[in-house]
N, C-alpha and C. Protein backbone atom coordinates (compact mmCIF):
# COMPACT_ATOMS: atom_id res chain seq x y z
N UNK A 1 0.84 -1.17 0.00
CA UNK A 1 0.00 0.00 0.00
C UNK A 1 0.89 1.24 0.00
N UNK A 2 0.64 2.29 -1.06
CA UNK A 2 1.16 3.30 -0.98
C UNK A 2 0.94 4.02 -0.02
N UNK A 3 2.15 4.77 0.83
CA UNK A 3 1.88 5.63 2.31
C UNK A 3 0.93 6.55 1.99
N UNK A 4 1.40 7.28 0.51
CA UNK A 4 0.73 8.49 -0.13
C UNK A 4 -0.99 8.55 -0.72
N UNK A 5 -1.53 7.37 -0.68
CA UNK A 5 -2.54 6.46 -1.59
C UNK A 5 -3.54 7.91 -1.14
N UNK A 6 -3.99 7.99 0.43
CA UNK A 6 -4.76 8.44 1.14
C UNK A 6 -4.79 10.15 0.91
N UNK A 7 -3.73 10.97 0.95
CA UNK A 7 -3.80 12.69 0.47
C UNK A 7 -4.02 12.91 -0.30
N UNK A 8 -4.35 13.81 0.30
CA UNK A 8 -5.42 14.55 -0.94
C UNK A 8 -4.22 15.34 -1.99
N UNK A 9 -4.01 15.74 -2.90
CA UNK A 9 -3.44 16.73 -3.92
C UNK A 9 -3.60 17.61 -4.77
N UNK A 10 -2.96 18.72 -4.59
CA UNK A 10 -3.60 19.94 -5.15
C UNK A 10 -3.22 20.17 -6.62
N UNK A 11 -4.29 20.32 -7.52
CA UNK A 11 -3.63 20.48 -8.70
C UNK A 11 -3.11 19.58 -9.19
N UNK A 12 -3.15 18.27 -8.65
CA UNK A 12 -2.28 16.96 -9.42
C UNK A 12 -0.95 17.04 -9.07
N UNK A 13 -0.06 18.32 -8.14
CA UNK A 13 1.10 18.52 -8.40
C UNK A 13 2.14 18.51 -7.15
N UNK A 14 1.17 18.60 -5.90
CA UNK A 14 1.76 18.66 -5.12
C UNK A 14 1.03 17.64 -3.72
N UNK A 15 1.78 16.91 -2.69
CA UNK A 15 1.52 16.04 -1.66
C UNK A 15 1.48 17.17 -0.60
N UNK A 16 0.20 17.14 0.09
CA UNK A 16 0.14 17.79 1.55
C UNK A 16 1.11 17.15 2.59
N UNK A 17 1.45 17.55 3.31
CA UNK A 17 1.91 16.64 4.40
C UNK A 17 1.26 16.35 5.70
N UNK A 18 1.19 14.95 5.39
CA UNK A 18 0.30 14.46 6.42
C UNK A 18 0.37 14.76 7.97
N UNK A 19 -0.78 15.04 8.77
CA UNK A 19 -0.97 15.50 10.41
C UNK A 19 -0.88 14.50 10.83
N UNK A 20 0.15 14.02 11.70
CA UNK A 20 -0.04 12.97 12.60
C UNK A 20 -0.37 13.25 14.00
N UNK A 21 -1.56 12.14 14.62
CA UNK A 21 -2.00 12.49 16.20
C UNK A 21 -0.88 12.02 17.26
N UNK A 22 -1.28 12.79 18.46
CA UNK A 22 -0.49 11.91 19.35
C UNK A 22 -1.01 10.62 19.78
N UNK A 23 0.28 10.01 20.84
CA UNK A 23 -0.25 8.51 20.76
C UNK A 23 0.10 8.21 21.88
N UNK A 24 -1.48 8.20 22.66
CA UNK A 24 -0.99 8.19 24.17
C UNK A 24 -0.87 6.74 24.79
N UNK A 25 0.02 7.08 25.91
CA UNK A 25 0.23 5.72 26.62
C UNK A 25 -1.06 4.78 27.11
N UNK A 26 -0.73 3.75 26.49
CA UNK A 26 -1.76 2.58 27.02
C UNK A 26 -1.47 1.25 27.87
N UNK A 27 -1.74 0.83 28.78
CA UNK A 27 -1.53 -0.63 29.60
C UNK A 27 -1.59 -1.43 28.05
N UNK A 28 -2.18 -1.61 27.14
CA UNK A 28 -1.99 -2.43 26.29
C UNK A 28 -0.92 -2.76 25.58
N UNK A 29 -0.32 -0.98 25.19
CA UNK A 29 0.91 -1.12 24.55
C UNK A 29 1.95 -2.53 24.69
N UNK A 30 2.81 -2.73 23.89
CA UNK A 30 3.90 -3.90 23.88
C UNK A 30 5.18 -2.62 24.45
N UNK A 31 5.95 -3.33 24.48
CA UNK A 31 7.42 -2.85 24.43
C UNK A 31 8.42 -3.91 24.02
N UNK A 32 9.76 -3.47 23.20
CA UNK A 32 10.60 -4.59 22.44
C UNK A 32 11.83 -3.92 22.88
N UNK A 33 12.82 -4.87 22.60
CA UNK A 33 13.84 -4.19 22.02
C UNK A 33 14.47 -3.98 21.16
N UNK A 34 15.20 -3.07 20.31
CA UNK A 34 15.50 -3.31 19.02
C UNK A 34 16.72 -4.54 18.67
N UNK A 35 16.67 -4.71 17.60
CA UNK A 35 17.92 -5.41 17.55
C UNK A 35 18.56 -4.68 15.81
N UNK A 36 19.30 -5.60 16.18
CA UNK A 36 20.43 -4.82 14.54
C UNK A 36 19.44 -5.13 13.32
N UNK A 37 19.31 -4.20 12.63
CA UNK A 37 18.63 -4.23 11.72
C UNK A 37 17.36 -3.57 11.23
N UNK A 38 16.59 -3.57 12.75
CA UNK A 38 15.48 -3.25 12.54
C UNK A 38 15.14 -1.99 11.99
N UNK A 39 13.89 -1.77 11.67
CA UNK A 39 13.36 -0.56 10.82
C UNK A 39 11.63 -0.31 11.22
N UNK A 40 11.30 0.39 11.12
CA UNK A 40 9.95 0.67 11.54
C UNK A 40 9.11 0.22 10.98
N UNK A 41 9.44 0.13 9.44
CA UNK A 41 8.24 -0.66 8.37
C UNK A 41 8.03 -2.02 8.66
N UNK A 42 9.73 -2.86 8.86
CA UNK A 42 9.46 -4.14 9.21
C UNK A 42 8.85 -4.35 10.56
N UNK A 43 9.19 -3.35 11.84
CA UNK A 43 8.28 -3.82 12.88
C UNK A 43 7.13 -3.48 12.73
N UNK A 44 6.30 -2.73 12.44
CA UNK A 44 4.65 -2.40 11.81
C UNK A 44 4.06 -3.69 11.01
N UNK A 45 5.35 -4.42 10.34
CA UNK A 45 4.96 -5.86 9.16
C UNK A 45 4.79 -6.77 10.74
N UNK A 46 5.44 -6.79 11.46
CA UNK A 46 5.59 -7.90 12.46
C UNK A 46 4.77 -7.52 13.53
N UNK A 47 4.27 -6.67 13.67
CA UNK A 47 3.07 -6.38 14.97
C UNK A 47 1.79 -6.25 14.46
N UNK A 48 2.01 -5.30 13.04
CA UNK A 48 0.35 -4.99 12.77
C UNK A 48 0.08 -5.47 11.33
N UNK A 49 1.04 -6.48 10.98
CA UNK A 49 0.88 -6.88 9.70
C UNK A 49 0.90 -6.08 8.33
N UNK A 50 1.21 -4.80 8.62
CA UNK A 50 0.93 -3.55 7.66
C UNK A 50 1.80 -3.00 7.89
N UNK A 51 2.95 -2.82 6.36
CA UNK A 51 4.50 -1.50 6.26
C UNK A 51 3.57 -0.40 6.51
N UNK A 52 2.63 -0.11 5.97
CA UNK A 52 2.33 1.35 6.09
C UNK A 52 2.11 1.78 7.38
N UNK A 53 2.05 0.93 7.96
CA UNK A 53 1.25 1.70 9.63
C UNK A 53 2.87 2.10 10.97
N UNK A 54 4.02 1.78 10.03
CA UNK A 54 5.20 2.16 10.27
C UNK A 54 4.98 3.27 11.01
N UNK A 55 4.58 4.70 10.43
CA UNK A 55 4.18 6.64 11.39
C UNK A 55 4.01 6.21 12.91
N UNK A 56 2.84 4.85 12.94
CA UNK A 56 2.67 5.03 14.55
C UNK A 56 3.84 4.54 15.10
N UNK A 57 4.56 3.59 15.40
CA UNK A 57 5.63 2.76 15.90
C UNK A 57 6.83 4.08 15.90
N UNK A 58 7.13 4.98 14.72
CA UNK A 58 7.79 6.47 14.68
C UNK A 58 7.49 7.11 15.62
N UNK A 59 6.07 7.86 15.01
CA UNK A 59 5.87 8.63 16.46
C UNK A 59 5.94 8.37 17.51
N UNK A 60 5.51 7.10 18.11
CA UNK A 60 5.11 6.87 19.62
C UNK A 60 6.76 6.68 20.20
N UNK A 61 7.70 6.62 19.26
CA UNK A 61 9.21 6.59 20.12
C UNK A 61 10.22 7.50 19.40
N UNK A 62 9.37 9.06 18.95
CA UNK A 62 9.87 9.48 18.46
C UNK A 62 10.88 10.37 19.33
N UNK A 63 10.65 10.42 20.75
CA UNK A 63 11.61 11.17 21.61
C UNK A 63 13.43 9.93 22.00
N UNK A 64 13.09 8.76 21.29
CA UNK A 64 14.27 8.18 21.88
C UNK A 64 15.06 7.83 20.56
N UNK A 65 14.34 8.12 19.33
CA UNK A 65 14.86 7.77 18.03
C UNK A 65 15.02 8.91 17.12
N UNK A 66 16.44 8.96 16.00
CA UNK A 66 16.58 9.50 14.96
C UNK A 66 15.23 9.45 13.83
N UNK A 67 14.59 10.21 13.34
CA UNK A 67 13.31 9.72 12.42
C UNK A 67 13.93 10.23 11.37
N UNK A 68 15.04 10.42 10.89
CA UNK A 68 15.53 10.79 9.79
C UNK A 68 16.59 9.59 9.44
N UNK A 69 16.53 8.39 10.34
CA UNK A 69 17.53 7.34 9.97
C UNK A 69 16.86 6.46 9.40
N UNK A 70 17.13 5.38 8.48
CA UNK A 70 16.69 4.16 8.09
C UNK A 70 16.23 3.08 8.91
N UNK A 71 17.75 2.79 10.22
CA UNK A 71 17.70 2.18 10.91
C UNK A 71 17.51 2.54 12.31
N UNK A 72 17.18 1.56 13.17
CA UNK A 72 16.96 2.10 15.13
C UNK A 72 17.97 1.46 15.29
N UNK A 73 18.33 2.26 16.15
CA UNK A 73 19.96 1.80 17.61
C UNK A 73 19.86 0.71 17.83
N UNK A 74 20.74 -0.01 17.74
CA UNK A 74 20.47 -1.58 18.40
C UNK A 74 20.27 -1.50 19.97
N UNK A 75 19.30 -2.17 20.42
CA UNK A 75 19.59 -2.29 22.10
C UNK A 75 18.94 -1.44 22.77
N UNK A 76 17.67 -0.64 22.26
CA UNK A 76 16.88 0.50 22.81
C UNK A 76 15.87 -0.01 23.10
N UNK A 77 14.54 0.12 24.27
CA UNK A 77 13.34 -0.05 24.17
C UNK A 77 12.27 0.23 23.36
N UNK A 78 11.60 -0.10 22.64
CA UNK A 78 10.47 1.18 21.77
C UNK A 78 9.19 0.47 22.52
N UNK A 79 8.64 1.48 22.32
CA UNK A 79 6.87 1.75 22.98
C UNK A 79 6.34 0.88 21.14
N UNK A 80 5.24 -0.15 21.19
CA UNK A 80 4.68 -0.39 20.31
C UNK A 80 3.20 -0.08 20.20
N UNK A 81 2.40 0.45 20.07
CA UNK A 81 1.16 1.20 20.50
C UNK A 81 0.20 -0.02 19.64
N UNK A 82 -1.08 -0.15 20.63
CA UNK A 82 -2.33 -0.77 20.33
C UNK A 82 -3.23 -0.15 20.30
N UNK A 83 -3.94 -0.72 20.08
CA UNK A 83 -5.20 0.06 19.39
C UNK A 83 -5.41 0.90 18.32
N UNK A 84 -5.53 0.35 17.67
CA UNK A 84 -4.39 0.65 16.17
C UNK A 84 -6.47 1.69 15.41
N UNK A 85 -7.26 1.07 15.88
CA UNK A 85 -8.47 1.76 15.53
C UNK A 85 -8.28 3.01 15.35
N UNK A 86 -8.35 3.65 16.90
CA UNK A 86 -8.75 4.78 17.60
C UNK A 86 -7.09 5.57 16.78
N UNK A 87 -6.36 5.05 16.79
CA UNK A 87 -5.12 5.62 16.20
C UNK A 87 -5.22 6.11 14.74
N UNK A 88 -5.93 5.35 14.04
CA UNK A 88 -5.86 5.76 12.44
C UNK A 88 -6.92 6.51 12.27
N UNK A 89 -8.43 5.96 13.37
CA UNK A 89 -9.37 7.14 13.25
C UNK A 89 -9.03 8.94 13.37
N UNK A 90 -8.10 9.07 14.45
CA UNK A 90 -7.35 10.21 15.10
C UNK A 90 -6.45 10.74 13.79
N UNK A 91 -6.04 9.91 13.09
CA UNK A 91 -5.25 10.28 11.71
C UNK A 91 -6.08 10.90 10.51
N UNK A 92 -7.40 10.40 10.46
CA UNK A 92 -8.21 10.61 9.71
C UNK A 92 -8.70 11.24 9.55
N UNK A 93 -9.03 11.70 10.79
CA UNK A 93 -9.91 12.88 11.38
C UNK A 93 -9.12 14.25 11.31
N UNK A 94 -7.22 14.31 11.49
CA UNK A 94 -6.60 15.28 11.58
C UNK A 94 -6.37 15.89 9.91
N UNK A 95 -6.42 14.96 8.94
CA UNK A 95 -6.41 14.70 7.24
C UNK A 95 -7.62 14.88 6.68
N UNK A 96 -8.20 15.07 6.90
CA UNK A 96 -9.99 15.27 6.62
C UNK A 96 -9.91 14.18 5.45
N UNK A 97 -9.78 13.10 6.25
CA UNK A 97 -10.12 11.34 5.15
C UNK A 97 -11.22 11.08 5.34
């Protein structure tokens, strides 16, 4: 699935940039640790079955991670957020989807 599939575009010419919500702490949440290699798309493939849903797993550990790197630090905790509903509704709602 294209990340981009969902914005809207003006004129055919240009991508808005998407509003992302915050993503508050839940007792449900997981927590991992990284290991060598990892990447946000592949953990989003391995928790929520979906590369695209990569933004939340970003944001929600975006205070302990580079979001301009490919890869995460080996050996860090990340917050994995549930409730993946109320999360994309909150996305939707900020994107007028």
């Amino acid at each position: 699935m294209n990340r981009y599939s969902r914005i809207q575009t003006t004129r055919g010419e240009y991508v808005k940039t998407p509003r992302y919500p915050d993503i508050p702490l839940s007792s449900r949440d997981i927590y991992a640790i990284t290991e060598f290699g990892d990447r946000f798309e592949l953990l989003a493939s391995q928790f929520y079955g979906d590369t695209s849903l990569w933004w939340i797993i970003a944001n929600a550990n975006a205070d302990k991670v580079d979001l301009g790197s490919m890869f995460l630090p080996e050996g860090i905790q990340i917050r994995i957020p549930l409730g993946l509903y109320q999360i994309i509704d909150s996305y939707n709602s900020l994107n007028n989807i």
